[in-house]
N, C-alpha and C. Protein backbone atom coordinates (compact mmCIF):
# COMPACT_ATOMS: atom_id res chain seq x y z
N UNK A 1 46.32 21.81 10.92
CA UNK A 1 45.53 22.05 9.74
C UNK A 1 44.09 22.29 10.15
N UNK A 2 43.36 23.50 9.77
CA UNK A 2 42.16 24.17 10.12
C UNK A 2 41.39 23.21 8.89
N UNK A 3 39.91 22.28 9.33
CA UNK A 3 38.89 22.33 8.32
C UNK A 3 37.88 23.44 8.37
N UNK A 4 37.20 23.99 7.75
CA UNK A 4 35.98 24.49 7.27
C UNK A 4 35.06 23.51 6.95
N UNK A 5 34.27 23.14 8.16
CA UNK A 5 33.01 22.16 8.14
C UNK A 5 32.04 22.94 7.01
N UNK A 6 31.59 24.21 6.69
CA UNK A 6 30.77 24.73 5.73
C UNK A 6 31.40 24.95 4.58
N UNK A 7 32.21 24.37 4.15
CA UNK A 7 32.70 23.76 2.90
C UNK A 7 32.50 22.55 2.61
N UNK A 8 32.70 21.77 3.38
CA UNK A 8 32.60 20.81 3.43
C UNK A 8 31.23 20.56 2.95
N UNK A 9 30.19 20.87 3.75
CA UNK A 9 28.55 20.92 3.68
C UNK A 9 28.18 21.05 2.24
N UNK A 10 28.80 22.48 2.02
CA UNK A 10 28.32 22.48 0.51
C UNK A 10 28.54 22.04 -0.73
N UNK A 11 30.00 21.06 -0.44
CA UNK A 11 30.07 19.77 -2.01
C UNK A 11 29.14 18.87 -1.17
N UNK A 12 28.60 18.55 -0.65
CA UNK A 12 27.77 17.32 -0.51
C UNK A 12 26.45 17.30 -1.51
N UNK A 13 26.25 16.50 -2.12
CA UNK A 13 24.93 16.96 -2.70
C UNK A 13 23.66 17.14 -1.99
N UNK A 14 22.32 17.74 -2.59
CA UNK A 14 21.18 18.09 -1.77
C UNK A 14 20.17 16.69 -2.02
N UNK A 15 20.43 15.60 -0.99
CA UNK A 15 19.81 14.53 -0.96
C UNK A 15 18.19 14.33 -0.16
N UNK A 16 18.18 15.61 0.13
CA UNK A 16 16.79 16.10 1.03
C UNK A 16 15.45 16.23 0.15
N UNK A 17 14.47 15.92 0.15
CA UNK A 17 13.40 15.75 -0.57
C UNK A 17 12.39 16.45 0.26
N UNK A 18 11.87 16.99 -1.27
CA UNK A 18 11.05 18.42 -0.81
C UNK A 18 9.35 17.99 -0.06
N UNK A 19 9.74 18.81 0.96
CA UNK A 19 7.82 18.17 1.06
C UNK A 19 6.98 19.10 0.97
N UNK A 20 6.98 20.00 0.34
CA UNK A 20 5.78 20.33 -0.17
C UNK A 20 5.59 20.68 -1.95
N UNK A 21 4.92 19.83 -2.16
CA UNK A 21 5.10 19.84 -4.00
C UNK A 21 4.40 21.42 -4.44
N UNK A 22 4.21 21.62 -5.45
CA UNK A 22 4.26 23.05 -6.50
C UNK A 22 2.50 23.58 -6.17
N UNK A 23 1.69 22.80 -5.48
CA UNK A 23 0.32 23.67 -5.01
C UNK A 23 0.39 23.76 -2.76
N UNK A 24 1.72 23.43 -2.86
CA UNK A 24 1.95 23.57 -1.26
C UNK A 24 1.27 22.03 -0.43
N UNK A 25 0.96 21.42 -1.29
CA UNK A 25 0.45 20.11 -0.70
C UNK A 25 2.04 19.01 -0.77
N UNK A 26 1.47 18.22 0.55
CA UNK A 26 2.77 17.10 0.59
C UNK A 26 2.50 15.95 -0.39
N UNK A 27 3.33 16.27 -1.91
CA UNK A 27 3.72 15.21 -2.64
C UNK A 27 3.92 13.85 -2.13
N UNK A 28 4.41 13.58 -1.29
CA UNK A 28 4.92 12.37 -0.69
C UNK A 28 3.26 11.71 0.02
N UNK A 29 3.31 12.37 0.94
CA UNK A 29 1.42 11.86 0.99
C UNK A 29 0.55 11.70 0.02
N UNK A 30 0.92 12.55 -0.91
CA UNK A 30 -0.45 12.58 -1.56
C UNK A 30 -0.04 11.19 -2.87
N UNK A 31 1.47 10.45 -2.89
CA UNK A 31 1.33 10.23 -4.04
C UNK A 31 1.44 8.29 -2.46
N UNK A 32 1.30 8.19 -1.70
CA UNK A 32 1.49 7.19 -0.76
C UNK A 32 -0.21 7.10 -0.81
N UNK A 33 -1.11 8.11 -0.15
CA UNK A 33 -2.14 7.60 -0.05
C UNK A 33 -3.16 7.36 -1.53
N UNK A 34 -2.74 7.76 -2.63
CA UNK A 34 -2.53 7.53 -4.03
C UNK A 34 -2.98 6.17 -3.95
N UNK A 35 -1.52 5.91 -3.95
CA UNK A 35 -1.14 4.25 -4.30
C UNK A 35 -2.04 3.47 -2.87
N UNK A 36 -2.16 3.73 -1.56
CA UNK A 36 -3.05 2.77 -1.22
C UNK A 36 -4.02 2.82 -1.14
N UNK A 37 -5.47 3.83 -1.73
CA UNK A 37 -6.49 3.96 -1.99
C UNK A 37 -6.39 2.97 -3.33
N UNK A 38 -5.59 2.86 -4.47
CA UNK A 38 -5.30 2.11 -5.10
C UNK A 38 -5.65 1.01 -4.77
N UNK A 39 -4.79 0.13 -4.31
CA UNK A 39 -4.71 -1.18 -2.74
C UNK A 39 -5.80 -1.70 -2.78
N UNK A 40 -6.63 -0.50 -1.92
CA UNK A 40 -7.78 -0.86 -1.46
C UNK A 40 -8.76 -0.96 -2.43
N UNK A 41 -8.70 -0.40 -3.32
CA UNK A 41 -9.97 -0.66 -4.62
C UNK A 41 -9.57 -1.56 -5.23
N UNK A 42 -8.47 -2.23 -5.43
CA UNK A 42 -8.34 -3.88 -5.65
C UNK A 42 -8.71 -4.49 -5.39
N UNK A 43 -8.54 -4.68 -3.74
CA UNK A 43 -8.71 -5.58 -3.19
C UNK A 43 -10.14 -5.92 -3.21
N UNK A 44 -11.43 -4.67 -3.07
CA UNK A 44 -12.11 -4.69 -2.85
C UNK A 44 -13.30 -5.22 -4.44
N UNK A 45 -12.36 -4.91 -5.47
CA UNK A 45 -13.05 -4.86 -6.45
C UNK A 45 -12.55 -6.82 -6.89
N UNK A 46 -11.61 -7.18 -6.10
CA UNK A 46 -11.50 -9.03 -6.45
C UNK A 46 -12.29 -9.72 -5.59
N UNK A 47 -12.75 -8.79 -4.15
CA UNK A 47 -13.73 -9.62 -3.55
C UNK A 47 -15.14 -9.48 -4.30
N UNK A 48 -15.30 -8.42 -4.53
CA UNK A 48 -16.67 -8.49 -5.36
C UNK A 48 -17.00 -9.40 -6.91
N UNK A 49 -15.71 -9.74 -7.23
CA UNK A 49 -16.01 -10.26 -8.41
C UNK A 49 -15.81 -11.90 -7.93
N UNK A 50 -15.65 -12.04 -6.89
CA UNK A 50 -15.03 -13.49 -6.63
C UNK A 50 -16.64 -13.97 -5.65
N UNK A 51 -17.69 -12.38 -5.22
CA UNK A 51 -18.85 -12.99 -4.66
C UNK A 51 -19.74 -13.08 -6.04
N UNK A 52 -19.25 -12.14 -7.23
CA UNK A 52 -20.33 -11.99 -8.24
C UNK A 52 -20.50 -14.05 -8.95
N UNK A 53 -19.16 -14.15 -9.00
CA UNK A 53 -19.29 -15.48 -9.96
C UNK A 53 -19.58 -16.43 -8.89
N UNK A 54 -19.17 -16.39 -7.73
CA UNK A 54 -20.16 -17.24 -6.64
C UNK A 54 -21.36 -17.45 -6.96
N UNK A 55 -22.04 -16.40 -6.83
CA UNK A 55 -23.42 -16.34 -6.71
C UNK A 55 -23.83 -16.30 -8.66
N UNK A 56 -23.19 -16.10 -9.34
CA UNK A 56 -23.56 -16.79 -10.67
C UNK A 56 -23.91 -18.49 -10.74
N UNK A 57 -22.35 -18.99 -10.14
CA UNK A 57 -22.67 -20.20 -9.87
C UNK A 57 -23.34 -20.99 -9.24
N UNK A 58 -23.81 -20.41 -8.20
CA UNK A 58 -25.52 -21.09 -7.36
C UNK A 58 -26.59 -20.48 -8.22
N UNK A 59 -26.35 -19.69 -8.93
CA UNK A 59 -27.72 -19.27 -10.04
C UNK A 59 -27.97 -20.40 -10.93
N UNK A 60 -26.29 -21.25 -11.33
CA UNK A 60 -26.37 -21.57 -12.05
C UNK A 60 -26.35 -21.00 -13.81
N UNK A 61 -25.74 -19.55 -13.42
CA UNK A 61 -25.78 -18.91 -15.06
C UNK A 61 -24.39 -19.10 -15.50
N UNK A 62 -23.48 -19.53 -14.81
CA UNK A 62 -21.90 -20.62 -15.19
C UNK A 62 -21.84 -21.57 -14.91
N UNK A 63 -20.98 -21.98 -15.86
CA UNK A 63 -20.95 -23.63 -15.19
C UNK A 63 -19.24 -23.96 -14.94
N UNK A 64 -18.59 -22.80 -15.54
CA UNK A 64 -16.59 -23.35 -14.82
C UNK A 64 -16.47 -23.26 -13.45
N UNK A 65 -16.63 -24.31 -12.88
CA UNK A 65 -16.48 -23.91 -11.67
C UNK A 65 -14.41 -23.59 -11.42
N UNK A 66 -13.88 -24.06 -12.31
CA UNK A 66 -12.76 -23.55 -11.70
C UNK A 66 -12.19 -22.28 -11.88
N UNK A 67 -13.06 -21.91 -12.79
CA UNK A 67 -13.07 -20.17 -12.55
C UNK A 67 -13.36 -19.19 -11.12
N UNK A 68 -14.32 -19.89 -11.40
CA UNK A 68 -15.34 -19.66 -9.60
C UNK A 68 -13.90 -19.95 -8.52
N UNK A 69 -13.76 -20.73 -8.48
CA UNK A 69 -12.38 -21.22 -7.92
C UNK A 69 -11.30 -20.65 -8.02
N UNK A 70 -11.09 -20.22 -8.32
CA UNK A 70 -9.77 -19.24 -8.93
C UNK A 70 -9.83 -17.78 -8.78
N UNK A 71 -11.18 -17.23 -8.59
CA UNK A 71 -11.55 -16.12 -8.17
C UNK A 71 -11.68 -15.94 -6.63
N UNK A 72 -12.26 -17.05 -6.27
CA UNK A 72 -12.43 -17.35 -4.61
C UNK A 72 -11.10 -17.03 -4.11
N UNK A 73 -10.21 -18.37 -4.73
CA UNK A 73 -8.99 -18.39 -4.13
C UNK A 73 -7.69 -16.99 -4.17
N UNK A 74 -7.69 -16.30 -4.94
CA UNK A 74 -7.23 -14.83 -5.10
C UNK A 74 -8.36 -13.62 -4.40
N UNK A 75 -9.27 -13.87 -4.52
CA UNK A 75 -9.97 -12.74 -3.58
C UNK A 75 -9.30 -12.99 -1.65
N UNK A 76 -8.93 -15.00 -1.78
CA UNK A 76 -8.40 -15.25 -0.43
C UNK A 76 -7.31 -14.82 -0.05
N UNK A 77 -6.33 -14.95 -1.04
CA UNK A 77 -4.96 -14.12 -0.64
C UNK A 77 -4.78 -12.97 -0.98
N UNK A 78 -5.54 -12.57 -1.74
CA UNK A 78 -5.25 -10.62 -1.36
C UNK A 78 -6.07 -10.24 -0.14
N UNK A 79 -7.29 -10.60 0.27
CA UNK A 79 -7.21 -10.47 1.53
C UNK A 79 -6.49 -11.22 2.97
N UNK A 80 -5.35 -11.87 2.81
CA UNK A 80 -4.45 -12.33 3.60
C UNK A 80 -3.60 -11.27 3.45
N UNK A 81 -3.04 -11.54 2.26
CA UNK A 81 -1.84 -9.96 1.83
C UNK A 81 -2.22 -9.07 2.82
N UNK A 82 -3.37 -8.64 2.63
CA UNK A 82 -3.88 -7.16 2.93
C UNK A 82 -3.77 -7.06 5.00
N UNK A 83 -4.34 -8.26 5.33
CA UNK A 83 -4.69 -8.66 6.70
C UNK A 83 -2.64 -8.41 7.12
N UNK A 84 -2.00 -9.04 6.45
CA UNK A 84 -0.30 -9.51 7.19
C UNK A 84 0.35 -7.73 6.96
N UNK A 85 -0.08 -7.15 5.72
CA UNK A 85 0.04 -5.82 5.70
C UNK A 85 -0.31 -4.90 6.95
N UNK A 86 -1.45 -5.25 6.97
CA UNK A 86 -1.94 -4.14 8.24
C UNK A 86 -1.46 -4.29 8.90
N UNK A 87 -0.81 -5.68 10.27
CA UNK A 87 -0.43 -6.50 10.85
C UNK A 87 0.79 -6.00 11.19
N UNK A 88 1.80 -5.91 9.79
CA UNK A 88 2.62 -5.02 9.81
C UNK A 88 2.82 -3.60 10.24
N UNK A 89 2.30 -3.02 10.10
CA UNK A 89 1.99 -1.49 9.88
C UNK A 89 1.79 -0.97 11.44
N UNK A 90 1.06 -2.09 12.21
CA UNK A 90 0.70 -1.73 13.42
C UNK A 90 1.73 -2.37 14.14
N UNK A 91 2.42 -3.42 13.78
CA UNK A 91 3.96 -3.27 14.51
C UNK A 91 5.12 -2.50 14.35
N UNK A 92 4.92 -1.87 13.16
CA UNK A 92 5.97 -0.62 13.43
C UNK A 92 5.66 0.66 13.67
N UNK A 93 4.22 0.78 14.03
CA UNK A 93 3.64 1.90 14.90
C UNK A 93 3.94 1.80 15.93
N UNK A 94 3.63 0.68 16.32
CA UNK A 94 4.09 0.30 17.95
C UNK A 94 5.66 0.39 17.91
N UNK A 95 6.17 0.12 17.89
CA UNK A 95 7.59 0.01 17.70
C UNK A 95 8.61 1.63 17.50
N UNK A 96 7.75 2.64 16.46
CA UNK A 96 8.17 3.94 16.79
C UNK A 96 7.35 4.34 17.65
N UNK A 97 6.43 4.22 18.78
CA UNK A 97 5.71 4.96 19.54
C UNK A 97 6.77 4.21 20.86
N UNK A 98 7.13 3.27 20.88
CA UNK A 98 8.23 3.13 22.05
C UNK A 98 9.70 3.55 21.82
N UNK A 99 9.78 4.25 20.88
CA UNK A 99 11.29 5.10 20.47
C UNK A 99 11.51 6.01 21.87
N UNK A 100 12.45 5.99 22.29
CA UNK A 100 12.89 7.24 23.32
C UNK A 100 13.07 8.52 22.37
N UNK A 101 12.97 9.55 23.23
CA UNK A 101 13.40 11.00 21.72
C UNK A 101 14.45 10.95 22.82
């Protein structure tokens, strides 16, 4: 019994994803570095609000400090998040840069 492998091929469905979206730019990049420019203006915008009420509170123009506290402590773990992220990122750089081809 003869198969026809290009029959075969073509009931498979087209599970391949396009990379270049409808102005010739890579969708996939553009919607990845999207989301972590995102990331990063978080992160950056909880440290600033976690130095703003700091320094309210040595002004003395608040007085919750467990607000102050609570801002500190989340400006601390999104920059941990962010630190174990990177951390990441550069072990599986390393990790495909020792791939054999």
């Amino acid at each position: 019994m003869r198969i026809d492998l290009q029959t075969l091929q073509s009931t498979q469905p087209n599970t391949y994803i396009k990379a270049n979206g409808p102005n010739g730019q890579d969708s996939i990049h553009n919607q990845f570095s999207t989301q972590f420019k995102q990331a990063l203006e978080q992160l950056n915008q909880t440290q600033i609000e976690s130095a703003q009420k700091t320094e309210m509170l040595v002004n003395g123009e608040i007085d919750q400090l467990h607000d102050v506290m609570i801002a500190a402590q989340k400006a601390s773990l999104s920059m941990s998040l962010a630190v174990e992220v990177q951390s990441k990122v550069i072990d599986a750089y390393n990790e495909i840069m020792r791939m054999q081809i």
